[in-house]
C-alpha atoms as a PDB file:
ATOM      1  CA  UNK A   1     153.438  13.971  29.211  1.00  0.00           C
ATOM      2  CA  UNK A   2     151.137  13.651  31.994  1.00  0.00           C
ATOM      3  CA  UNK A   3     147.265  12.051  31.379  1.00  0.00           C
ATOM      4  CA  UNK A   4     144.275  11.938  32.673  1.00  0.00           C
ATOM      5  CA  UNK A   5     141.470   9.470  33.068  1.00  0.00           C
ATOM      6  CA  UNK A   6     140.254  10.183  29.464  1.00  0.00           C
ATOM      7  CA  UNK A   7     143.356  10.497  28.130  1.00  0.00           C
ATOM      8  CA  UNK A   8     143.415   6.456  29.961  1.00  0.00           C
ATOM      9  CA  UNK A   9     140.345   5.506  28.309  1.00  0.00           C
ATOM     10  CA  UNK A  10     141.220   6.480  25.285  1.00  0.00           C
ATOM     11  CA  UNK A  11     144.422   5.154  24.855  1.00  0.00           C
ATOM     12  CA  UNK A  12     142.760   1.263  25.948  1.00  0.00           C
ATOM     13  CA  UNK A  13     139.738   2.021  23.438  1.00  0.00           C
ATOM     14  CA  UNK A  14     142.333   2.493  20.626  1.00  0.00           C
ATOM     15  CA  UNK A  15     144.098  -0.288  21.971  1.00  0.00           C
ATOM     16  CA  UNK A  16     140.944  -2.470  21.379  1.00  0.00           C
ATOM     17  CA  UNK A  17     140.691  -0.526  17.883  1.00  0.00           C
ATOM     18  CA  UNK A  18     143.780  -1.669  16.743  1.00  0.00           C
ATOM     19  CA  UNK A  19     144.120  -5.627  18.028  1.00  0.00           C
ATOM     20  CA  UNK A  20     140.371  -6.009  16.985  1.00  0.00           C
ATOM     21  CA  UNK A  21     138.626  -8.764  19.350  1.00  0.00           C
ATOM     22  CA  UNK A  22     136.112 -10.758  17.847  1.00  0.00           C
ATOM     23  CA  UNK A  23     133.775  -8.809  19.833  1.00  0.00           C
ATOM     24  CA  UNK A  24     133.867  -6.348  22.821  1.00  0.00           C
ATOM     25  CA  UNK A  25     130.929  -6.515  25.788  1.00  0.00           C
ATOM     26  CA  UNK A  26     131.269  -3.707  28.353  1.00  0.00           C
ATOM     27  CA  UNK A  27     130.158  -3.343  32.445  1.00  0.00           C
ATOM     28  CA  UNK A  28     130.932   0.479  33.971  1.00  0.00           C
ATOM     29  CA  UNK A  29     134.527   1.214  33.765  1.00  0.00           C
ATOM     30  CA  UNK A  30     135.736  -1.869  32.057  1.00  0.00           C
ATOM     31  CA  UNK A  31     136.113  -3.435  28.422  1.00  0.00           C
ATOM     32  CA  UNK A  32     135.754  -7.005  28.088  1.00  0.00           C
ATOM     33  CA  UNK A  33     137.053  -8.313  24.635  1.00  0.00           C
ATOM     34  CA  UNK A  34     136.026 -11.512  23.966  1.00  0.00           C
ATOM     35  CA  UNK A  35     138.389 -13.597  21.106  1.00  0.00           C
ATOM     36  CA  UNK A  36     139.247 -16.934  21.055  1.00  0.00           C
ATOM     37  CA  UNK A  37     142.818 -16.181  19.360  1.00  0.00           C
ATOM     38  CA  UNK A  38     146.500 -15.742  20.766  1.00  0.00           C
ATOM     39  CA  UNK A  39     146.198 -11.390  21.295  1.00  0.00           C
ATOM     40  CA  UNK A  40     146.163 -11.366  24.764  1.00  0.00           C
ATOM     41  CA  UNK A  41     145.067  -7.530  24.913  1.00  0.00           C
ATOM     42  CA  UNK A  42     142.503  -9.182  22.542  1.00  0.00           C
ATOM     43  CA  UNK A  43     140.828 -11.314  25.328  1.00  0.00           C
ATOM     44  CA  UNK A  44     141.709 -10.188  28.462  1.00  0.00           C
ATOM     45  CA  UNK A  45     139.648  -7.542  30.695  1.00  0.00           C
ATOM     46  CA  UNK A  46     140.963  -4.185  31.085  1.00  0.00           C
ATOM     47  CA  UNK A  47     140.210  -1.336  33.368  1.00  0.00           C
ATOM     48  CA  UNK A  48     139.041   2.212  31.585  1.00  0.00           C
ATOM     49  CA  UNK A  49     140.370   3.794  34.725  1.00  0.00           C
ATOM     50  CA  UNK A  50     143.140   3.526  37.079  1.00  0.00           C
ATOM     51  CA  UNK A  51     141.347   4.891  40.546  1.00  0.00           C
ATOM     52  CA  UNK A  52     140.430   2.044  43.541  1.00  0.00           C
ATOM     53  CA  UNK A  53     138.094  -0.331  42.077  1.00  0.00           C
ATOM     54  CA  UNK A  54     136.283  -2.945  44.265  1.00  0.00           C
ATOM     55  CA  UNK A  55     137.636  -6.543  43.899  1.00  0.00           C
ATOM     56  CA  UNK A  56     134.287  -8.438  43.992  1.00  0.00           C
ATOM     57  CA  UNK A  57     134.124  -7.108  40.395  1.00  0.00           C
ATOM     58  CA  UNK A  58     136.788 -10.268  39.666  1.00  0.00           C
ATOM     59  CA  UNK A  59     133.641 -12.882  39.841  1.00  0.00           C
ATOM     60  CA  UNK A  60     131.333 -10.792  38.175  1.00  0.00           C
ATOM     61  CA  UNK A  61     134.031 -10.423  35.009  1.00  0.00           C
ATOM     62  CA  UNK A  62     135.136 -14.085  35.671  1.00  0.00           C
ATOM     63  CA  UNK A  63     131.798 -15.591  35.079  1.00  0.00           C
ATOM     64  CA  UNK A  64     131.182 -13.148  32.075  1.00  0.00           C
ATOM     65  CA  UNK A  65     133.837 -14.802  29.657  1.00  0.00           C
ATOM     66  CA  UNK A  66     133.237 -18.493  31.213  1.00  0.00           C
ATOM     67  CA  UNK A  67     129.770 -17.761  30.103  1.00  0.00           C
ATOM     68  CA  UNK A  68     131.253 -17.018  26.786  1.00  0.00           C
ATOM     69  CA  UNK A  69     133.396 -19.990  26.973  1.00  0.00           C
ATOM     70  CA  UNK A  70     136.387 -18.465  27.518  1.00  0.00           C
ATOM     71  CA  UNK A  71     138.996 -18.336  30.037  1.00  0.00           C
ATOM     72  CA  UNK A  72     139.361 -15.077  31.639  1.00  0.00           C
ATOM     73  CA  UNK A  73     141.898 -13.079  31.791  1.00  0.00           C
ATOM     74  CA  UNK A  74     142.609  -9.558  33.194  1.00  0.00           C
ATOM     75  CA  UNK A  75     145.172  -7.238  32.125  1.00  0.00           C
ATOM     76  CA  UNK A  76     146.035  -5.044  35.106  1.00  0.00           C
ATOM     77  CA  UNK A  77     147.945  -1.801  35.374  1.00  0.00           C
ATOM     78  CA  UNK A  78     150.759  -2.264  37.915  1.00  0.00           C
ATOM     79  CA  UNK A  79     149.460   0.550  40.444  1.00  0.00           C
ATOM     80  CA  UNK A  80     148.896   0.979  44.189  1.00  0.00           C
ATOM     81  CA  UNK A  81     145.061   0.861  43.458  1.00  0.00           C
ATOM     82  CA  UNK A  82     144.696  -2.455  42.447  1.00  0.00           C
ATOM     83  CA  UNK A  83     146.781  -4.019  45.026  1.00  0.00           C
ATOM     84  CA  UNK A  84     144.013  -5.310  46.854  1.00  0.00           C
ATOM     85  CA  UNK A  85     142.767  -7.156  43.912  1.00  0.00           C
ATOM     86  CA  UNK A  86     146.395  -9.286  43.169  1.00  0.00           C
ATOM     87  CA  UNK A  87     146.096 -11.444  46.011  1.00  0.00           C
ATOM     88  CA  UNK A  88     142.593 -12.394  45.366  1.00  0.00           C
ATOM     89  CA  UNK A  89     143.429 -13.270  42.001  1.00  0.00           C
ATOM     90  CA  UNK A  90     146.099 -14.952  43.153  1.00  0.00           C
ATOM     91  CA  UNK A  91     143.433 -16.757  45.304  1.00  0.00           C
ATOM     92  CA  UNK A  92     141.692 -17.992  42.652  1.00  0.00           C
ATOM     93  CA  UNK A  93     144.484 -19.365  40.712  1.00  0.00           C
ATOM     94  CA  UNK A  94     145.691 -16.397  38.673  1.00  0.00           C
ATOM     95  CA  UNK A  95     149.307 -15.606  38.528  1.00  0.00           C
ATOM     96  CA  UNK A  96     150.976 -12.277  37.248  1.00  0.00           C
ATOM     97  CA  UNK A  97     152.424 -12.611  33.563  1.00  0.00           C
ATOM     98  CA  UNK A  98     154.445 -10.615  31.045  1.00  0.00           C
ATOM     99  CA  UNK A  99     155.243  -7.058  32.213  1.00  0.00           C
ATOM    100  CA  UNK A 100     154.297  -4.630  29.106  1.00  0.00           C
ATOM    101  CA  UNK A 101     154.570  -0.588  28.958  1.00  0.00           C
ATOM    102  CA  UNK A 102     152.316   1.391  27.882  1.00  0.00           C
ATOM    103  CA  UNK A 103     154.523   4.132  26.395  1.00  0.00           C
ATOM    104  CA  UNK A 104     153.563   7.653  25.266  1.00  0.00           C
ATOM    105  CA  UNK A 105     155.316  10.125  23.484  1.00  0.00           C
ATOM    106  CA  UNK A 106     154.740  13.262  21.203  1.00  0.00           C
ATOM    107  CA  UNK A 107     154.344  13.072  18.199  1.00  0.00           C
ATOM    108  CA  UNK A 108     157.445  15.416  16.837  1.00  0.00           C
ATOM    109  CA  UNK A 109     160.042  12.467  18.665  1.00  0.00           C
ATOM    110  CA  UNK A 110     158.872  10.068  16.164  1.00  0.00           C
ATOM    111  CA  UNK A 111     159.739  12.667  13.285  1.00  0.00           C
ATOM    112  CA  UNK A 112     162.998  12.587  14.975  1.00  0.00           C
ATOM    113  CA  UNK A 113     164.082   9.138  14.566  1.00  0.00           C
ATOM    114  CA  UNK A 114     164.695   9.465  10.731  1.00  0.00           C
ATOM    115  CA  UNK A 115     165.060  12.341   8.249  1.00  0.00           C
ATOM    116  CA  UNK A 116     162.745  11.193   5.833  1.00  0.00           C
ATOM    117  CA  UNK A 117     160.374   8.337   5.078  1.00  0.00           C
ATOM    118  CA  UNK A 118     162.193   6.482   1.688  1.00  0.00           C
ATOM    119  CA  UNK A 119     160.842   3.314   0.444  1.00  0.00           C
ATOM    120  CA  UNK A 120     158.165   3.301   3.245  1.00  0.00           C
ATOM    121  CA  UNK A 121     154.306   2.793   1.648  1.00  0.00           C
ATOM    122  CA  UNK A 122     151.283   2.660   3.814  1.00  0.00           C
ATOM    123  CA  UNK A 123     147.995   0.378   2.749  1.00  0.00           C
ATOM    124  CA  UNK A 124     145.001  -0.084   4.158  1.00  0.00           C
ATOM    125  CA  UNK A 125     145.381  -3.899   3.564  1.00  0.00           C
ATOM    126  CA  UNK A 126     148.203  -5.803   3.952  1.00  0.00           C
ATOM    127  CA  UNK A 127     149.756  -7.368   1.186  1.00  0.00           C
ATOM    128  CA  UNK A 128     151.452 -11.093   0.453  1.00  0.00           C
ATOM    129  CA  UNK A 129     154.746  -9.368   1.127  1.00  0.00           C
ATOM    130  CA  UNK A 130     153.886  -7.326   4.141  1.00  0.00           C
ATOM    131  CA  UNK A 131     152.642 -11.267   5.782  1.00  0.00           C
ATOM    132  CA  UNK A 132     155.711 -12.763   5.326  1.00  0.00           C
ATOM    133  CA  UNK A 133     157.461 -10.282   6.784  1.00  0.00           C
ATOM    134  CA  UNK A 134     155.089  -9.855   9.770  1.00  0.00           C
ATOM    135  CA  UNK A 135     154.647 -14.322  10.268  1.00  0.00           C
ATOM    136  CA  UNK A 136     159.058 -14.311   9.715  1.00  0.00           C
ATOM    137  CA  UNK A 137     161.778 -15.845  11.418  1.00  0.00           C
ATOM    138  CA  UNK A 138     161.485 -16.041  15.440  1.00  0.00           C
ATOM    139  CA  UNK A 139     157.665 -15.564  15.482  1.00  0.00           C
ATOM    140  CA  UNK A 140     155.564 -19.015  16.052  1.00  0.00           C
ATOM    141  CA  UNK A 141     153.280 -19.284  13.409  1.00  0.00           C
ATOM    142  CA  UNK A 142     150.373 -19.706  15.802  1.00  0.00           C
ATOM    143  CA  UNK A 143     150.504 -16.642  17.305  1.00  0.00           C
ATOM    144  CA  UNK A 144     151.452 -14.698  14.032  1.00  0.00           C
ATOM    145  CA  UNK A 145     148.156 -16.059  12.025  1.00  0.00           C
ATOM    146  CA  UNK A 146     145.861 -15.087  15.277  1.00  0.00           C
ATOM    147  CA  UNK A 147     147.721 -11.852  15.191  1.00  0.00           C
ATOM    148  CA  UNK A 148     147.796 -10.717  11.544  1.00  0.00           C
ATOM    149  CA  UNK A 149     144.306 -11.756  11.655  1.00  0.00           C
ATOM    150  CA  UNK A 150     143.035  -9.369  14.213  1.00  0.00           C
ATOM    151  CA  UNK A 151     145.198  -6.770  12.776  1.00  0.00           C
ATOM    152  CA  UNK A 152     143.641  -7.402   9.423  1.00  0.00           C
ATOM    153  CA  UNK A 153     140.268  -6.740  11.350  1.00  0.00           C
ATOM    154  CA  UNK A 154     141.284  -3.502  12.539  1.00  0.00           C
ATOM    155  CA  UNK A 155     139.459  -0.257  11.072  1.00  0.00           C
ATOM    156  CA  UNK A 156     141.909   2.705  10.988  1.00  0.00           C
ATOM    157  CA  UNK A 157     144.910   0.997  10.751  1.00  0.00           C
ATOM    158  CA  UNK A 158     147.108   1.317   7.669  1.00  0.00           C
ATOM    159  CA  UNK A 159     149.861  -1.293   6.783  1.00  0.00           C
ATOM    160  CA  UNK A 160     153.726   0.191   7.211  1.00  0.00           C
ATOM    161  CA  UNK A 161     155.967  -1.506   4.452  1.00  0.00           C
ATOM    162  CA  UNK A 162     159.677  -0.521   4.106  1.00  0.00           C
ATOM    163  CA  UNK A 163     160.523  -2.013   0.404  1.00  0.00           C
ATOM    164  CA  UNK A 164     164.458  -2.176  -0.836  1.00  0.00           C
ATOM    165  CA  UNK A 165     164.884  -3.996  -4.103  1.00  0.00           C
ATOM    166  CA  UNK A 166     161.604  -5.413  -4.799  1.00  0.00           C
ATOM    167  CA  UNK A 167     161.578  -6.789  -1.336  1.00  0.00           C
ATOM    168  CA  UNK A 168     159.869  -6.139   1.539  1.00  0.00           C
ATOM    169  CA  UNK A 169     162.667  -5.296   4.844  1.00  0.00           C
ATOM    170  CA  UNK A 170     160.353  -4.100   7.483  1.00  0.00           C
ATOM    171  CA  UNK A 171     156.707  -4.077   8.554  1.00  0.00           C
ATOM    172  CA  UNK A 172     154.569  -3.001  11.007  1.00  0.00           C
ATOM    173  CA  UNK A 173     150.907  -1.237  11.580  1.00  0.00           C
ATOM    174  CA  UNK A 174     149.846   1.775  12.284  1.00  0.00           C
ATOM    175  CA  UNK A 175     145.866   2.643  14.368  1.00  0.00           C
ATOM    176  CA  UNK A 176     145.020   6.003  13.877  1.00  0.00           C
ATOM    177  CA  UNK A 177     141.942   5.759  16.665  1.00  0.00           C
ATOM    178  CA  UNK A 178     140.408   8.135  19.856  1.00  0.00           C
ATOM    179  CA  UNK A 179     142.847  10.739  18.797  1.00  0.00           C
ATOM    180  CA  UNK A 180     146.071   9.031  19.130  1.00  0.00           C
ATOM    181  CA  UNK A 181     148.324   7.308  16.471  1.00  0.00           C
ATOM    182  CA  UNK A 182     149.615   3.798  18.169  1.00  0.00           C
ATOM    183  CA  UNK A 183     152.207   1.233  16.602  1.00  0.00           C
ATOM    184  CA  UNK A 184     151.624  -2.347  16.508  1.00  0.00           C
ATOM    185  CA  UNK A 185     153.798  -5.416  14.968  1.00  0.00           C
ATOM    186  CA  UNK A 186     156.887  -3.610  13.975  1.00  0.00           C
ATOM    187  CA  UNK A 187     159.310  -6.106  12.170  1.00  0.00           C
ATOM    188  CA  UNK A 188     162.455  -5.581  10.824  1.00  0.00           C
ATOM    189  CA  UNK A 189     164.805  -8.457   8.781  1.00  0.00           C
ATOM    190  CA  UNK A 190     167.285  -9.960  11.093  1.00  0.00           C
ATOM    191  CA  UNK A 191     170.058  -8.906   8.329  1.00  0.00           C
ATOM    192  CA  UNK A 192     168.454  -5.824   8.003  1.00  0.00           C
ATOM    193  CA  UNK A 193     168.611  -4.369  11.665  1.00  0.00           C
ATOM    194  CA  UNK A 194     171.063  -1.865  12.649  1.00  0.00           C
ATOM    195  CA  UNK A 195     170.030   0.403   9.552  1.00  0.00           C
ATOM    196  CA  UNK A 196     167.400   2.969  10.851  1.00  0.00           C
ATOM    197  CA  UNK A 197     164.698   1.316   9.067  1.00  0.00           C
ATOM    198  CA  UNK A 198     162.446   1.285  11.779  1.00  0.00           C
ATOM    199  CA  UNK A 199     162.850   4.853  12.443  1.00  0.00           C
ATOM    200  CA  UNK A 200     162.294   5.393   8.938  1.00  0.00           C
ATOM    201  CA  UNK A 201     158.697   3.380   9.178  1.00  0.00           C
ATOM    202  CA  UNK A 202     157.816   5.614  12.341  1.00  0.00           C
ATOM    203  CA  UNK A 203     158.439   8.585  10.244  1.00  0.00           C
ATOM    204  CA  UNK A 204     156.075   7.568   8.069  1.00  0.00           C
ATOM    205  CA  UNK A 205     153.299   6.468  10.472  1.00  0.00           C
ATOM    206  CA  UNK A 206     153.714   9.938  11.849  1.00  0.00           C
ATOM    207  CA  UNK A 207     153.868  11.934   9.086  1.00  0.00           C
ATOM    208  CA  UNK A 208     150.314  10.649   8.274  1.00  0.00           C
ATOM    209  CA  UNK A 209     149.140  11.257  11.793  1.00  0.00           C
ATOM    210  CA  UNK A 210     150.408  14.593  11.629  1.00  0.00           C
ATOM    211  CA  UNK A 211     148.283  15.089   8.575  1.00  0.00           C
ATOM    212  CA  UNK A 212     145.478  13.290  10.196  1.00  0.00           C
ATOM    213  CA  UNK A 213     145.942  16.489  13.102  1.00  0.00           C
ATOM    214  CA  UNK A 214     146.892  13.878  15.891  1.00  0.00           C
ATOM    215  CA  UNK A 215     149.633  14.943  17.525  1.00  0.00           C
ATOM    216  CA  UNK A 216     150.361  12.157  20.463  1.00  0.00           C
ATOM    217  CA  UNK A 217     151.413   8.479  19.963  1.00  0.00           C
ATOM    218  CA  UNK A 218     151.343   5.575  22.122  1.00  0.00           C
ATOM    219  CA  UNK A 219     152.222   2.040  22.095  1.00  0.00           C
ATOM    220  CA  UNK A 220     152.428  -1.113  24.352  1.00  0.00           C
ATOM    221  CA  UNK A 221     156.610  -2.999  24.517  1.00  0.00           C
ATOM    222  CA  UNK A 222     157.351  -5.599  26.158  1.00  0.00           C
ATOM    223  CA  UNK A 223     159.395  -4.600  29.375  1.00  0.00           C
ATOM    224  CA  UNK A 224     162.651  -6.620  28.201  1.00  0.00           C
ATOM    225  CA  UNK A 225     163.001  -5.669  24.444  1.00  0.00           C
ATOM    226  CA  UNK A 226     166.164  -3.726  25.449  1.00  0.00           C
ATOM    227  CA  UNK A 227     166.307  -2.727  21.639  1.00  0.00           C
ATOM    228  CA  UNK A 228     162.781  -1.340  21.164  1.00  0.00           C
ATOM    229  CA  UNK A 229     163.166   0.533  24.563  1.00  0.00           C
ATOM    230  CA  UNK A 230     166.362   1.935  23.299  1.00  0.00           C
ATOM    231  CA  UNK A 231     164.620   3.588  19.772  1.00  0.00           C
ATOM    232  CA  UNK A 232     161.572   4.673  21.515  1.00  0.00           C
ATOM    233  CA  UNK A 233     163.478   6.441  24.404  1.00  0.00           C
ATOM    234  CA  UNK A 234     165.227   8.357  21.824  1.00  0.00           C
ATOM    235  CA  UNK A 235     162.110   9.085  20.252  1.00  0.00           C
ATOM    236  CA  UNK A 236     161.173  10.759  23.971  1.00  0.00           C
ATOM    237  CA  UNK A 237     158.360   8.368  24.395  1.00  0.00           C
ATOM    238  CA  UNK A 238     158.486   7.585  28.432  1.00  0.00           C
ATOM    239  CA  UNK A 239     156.051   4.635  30.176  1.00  0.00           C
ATOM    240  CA  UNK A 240     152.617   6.213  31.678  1.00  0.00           C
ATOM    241  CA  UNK A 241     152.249   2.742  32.712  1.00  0.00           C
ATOM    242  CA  UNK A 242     153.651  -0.890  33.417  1.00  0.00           C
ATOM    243  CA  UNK A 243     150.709  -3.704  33.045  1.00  0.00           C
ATOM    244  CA  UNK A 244     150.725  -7.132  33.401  1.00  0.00           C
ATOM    245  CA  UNK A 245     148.328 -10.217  32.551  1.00  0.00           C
ATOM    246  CA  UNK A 246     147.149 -12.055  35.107  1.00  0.00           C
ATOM    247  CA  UNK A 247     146.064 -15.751  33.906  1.00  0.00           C
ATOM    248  CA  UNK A 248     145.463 -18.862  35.219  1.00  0.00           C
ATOM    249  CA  UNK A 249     148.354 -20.970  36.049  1.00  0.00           C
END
């Protein structure tokens, strides 16, 4: 599914929609969310285009989150255009970090994945349940409070449950923002995986995008979840896009 430069910007607006920085400040061509928490998409600059961009705009964002009292942090597509700004960064003492896709898909693969959408509600708040599940086993709780928060920020974003039993078996969120449904946080029981529950949640989330008249999805993986990339490529979502942070050492 080929994009284009507003297809781009909207897909990093939504992003920025969904992960909810404590606040957003802007220069041409860039958004610059500004959060003190663990998100990194939540406080690290990002480019609303991917043509040649001058690398003398490093200082300029640089000194715009020190100002803010913040460390910055840019999160840079991995694309012949911004070569010429790695090894300045790197000159400054920035190294390249965590690899993420950006992967986008229509919205009838996600349909595919499951053959109907049992025991899956979606809230616009999430409950007591729907916490636990997301703050679970292998997820430090640091990172999981900063994260739930600024997913409980979020406007557009409804709450994917899958409940067996009383008990809640998977989780996850779901942005509908800029025209595009995106995925956030999905979380299934270790002695639950293996069962299509996932699928089943991603039925749901589309289902209500489908209503909603959006027909694309997106969403951001890390680049070695072997399992995630395995369910979304049979979903036919493909990567527009490889990114990576670029922080200081």
């Amino acid at each position: 599914m080929p994009l284009n430069a507003a297809d781009i910007e909207a897909i990093e607006r939504a992003t920025l929609t969904a992960v909810a920085p404590e606040r957003v400040e802007a220069i041409e061509g860039w958004l610059l969310p500004m959060d003190t928490g663990t998100v990194g998409r939540a406080h690290s600059a990002v480019p609303l285009h991917h043509r040649v961009q001058d690398p003398a705009l490093i200082d300029h964002i640089a000194r715009r989150y020190r100002d803010a009292g913040l460390r910055p942090v840019f999160r840079l597509p991995d694309l012949p255009t911004f070569e010429a700004w790695w090894p300045v960064l790197a000159n400054r003492g920035l190294r390249r970090e965590q690899p993420t896709l950006t992967q986008t898909g229509a919205l009838d693969g996600l349909l595919t994945l499951a053959e109907d959408a049992d025991g899956v509600s979606l809230d616009p708040r999430p409950d007591a349940a729907w916490m636990a599940m997301f703050l679970g086993e292998g997820l430090d709780p640091v990172d999981g409070a900063s994260r739930s928060k600024a997913l409980s920020r979020a406007e557009g974003t409804l709450f994917a449950s899958v409940r067996e039993g009383g008990e809640t078996v998977a989780c996850g969120a779901a942005c509908y923002a800029q025209g595009w449904l995106s995925m956030h946080g999905l979380r299934t029981a270790a002695s639950q995986r293996g069962r299509g529950l996932a699928g089943r949640m991603i039925r749901a989330m589309a289902l209500e995008a489908q209503r909603r008249g959006i027909t694309r999805a997106f969403l951001q993986v890390d680049g070695s979840n072997a399992p995630a990339l395995a369910l979304y490529r049979r979903a036919g979502m493909q990567t527009a896009w490889t990114y990576a942070y670029w922080r200081a050492a």
